[in-house]
Each structure stands twice: as structure tokens, then as C-alpha cells.
C-alpha atoms as a PDB file:
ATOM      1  CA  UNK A   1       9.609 -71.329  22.854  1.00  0.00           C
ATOM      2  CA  UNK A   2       9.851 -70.726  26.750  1.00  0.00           C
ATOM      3  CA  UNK A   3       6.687 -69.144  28.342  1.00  0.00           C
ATOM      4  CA  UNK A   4       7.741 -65.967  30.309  1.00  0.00           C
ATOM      5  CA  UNK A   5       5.231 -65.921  32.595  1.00  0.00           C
ATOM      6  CA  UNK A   6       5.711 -62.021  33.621  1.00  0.00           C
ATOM      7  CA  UNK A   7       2.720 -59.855  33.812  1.00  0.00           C
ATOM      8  CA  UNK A   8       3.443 -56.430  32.742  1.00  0.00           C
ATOM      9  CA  UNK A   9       1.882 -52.755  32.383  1.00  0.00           C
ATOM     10  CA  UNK A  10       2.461 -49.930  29.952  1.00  0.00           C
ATOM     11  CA  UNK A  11       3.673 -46.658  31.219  1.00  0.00           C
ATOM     12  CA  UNK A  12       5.144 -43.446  29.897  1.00  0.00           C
ATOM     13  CA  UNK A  13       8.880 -42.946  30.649  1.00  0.00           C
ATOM     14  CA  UNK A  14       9.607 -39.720  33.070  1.00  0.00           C
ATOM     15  CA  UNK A  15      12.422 -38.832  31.341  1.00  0.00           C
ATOM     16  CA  UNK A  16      12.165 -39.684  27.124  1.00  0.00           C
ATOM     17  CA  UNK A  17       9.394 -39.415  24.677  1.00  0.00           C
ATOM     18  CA  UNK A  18       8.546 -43.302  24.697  1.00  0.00           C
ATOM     19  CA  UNK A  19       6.188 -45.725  26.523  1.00  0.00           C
ATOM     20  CA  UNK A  20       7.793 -48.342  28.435  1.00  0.00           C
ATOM     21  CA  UNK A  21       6.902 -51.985  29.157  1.00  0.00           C
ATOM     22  CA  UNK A  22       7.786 -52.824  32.635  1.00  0.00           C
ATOM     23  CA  UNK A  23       7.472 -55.808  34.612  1.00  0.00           C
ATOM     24  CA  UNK A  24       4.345 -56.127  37.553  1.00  0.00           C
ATOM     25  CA  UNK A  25       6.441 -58.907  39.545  1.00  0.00           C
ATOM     26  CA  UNK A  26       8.783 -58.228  42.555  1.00  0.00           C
ATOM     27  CA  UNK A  27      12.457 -59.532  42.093  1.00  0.00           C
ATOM     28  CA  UNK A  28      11.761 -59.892  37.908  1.00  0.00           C
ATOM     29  CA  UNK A  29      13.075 -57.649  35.327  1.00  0.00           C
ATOM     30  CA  UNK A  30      11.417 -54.344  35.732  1.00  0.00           C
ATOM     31  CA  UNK A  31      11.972 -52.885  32.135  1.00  0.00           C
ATOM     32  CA  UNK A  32      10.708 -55.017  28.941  1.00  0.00           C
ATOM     33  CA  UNK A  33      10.473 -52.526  26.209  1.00  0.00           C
ATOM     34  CA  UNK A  34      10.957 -49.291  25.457  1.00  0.00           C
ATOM     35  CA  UNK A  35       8.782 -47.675  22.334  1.00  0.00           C
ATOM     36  CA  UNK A  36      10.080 -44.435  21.715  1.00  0.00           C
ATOM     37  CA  UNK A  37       8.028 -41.597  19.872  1.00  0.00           C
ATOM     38  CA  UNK A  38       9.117 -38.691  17.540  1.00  0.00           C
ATOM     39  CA  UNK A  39       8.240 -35.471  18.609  1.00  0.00           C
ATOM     40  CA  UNK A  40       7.920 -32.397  15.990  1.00  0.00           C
ATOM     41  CA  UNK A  41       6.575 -28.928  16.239  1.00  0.00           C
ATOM     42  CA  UNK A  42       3.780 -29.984  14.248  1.00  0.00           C
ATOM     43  CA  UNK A  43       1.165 -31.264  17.450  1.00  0.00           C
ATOM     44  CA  UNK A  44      -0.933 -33.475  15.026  1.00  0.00           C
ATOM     45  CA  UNK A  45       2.333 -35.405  14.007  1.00  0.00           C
ATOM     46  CA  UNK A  46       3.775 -35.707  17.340  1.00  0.00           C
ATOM     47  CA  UNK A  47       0.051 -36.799  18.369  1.00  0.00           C
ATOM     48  CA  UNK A  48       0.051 -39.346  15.727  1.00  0.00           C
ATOM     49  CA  UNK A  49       3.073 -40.667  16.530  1.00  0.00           C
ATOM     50  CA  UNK A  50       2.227 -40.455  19.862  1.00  0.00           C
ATOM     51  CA  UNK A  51      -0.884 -42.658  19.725  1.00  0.00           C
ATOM     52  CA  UNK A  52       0.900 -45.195  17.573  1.00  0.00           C
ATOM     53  CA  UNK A  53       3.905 -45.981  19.936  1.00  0.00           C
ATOM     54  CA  UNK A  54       1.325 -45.678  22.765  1.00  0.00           C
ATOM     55  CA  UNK A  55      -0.418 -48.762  20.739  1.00  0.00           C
ATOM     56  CA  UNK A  56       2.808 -50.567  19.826  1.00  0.00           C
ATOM     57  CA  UNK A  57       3.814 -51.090  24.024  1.00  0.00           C
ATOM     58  CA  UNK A  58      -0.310 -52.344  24.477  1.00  0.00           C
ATOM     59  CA  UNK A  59       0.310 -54.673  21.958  1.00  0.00           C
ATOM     60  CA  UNK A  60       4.313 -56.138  23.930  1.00  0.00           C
ATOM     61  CA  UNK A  61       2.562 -55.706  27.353  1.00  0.00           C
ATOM     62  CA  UNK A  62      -0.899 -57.943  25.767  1.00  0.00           C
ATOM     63  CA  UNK A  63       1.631 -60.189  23.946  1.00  0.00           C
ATOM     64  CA  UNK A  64       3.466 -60.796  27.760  1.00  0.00           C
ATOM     65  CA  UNK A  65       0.087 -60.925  29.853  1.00  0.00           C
ATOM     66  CA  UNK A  66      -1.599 -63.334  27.241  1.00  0.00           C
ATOM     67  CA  UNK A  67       1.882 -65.540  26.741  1.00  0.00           C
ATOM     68  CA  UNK A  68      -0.038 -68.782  28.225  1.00  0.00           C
ATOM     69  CA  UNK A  69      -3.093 -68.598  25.481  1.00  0.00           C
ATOM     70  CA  UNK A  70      -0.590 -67.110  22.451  1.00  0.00           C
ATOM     71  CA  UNK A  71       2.296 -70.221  23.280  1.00  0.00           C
ATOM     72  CA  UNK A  72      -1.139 -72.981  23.373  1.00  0.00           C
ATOM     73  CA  UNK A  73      -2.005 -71.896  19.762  1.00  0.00           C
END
């Protein structure tokens, strides 16, 4: 497996109900992921799912950042 060496952030798209995983680095590929979220007229659903997609993107983004100490395993 190739290390990707990109350092990346989680932030909310300005346009769809998702989080996306971009890049941090100049001249890389900005976009990584995109975790999208289902939104209802029920607020503690759309919360829930929410939260969970919210968690999802942390976990791609930590999976990215931490690719040197995940690939040594």
C-alpha cells in the first residue's frame, strides 16, 4: 500500500447536506471525501444522522493525517 502523505481537514459542504474531506496541501487534490447526511423533518433524526456522518469524515480525515503510524502497523 502507497502512503499518501496528504494532511487533510473536515468541513461542511456550502452547498449539500454532507461533510467533506479536503486536502490542507497547495497544488494536491483538494476534495477526498464526501459523507453525505439525510435530512428529515424530524430534527432528532436529521441530528442523528447529522452527528454520525459528521463522525464518519473525522474518522477519513484521522485515517489520512495518521497514514504514516496506520501503514507501520
Amino acid at each position: 500500500m502507497k502512503n499518501p502523505k496528504i494532511k487533510t481537514r473536515v468541513v461542511h459542504s456550502q452547498t449539500k447536506s454532507a461533510w467533506n474531506v479536503v486536502g490542507e496541501s497547495l497544488g494536491c487534490k483538494y476534495k477526498i471525501a464526501r459523507v453525505p447526511y439525510f435530512v428529515t423533518e424530524d430534527d432528532v433524526i436529521s441530528e442523528r444522522n447529522r452527528k454520525e456522518a459528521l463522525e464518519h469524515a473525522e474518522f477519513i480525515s484521522y485515517c489520512f493525517n495518521k497514514s504514516d503510524q496506520i501503514i507501520g502497523l
